[in-house]
C-alpha atoms as a PDB file:
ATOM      1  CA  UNK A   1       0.000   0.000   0.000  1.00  0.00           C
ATOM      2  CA  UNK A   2       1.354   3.236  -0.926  1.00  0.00           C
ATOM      3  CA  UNK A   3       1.260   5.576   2.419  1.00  0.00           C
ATOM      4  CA  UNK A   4       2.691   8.966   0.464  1.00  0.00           C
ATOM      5  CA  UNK A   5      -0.751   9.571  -0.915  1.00  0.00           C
ATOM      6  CA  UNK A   6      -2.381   9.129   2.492  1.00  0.00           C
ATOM      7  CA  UNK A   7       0.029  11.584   4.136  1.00  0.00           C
ATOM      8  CA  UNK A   8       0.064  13.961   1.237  1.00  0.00           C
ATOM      9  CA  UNK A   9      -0.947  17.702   2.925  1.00  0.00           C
ATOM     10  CA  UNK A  10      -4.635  19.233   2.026  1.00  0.00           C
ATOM     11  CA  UNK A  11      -3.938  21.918  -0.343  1.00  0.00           C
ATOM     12  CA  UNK A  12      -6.482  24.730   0.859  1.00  0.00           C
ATOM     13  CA  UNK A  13      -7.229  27.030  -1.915  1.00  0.00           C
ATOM     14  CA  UNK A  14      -6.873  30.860  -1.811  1.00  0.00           C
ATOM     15  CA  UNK A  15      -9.159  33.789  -1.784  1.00  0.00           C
ATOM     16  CA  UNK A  16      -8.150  36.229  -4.109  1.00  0.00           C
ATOM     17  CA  UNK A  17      -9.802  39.705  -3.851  1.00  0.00           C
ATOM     18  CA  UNK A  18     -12.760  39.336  -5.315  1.00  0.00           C
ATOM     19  CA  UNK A  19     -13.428  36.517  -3.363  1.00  0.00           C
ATOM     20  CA  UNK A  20     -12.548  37.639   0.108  1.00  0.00           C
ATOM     21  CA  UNK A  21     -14.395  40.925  -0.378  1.00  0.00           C
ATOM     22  CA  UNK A  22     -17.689  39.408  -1.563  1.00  0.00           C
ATOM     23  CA  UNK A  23     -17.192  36.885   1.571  1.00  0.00           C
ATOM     24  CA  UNK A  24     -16.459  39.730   4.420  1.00  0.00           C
ATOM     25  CA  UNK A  25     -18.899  41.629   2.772  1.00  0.00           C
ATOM     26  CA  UNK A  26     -16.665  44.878   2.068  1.00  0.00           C
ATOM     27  CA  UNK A  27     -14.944  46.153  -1.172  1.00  0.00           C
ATOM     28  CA  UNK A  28     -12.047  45.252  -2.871  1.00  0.00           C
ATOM     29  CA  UNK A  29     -10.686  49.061  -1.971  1.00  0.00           C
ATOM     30  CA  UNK A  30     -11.080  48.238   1.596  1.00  0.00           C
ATOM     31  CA  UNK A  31      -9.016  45.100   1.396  1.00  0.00           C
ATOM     32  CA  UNK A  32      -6.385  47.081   0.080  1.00  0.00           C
ATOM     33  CA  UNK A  33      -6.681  49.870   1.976  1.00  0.00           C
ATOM     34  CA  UNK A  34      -6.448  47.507   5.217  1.00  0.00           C
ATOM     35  CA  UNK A  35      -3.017  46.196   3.986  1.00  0.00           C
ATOM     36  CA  UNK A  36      -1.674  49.294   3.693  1.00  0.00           C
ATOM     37  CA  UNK A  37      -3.033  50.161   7.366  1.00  0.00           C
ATOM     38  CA  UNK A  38      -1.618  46.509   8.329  1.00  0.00           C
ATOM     39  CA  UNK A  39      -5.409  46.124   9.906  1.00  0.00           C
ATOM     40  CA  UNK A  40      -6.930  43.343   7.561  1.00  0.00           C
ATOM     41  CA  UNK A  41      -6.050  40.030   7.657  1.00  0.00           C
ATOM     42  CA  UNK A  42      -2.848  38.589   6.482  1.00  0.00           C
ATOM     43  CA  UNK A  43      -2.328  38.495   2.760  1.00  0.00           C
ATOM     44  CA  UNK A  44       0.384  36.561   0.560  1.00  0.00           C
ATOM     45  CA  UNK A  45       1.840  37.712  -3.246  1.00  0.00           C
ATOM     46  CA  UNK A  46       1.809  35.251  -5.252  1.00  0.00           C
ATOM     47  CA  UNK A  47       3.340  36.421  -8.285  1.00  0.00           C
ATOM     48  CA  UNK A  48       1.801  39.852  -8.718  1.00  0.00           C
ATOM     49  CA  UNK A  49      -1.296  39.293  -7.327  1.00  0.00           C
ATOM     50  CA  UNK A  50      -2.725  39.528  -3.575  1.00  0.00           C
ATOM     51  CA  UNK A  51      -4.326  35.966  -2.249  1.00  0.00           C
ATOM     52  CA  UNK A  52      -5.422  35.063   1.350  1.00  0.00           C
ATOM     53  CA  UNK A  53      -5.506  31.889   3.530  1.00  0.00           C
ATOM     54  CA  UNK A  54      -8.623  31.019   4.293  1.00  0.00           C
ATOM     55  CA  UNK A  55      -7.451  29.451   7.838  1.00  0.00           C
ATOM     56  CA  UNK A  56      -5.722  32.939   8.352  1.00  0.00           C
ATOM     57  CA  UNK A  57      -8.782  35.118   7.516  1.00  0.00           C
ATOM     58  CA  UNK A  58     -11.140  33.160  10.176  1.00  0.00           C
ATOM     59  CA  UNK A  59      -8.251  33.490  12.841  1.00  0.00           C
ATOM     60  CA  UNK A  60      -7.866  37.550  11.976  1.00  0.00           C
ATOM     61  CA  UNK A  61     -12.002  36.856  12.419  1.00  0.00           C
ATOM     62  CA  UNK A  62     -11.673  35.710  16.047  1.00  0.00           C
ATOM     63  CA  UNK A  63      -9.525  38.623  16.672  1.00  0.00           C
ATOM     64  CA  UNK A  64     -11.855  41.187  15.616  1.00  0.00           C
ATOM     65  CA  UNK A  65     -14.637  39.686  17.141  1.00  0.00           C
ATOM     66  CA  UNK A  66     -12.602  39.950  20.867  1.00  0.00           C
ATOM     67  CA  UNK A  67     -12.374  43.482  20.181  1.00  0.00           C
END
């Protein structure tokens, strides 16, 4: 039995801006305008474009919602 496949990570896919902005219900001007503040959640380049973990967005959720 071959184990590699078993242990092989889950590859979560990204939200791009579009995508996060329709989900947190805010514009893709406000996502931007977060990163520049460093307020929003944490964002990765990948190439030239702006994508988000999904994991990361619900934990910067959490945080707001303490606040």
């Amino acid at each position: 039995m071959n184990t590699s496949t078993l242990d092989a990570p889950t590859i979560e896919r990204l939200f791009s801006v579009d995508t996060l902005a329709d989900y947190l219900g805010v514009s893709p001007k406000t996502l931007y305008d977060w990163r520049l503040k460093r307020t929003g959640p944490p964002a990765i380049k990948v190439g030239s474009q702006l994508r988000w973990r999904p994991a990361a967005v619900e934990a910067w959720l959490d945080v707001q919602g303490q606040r």
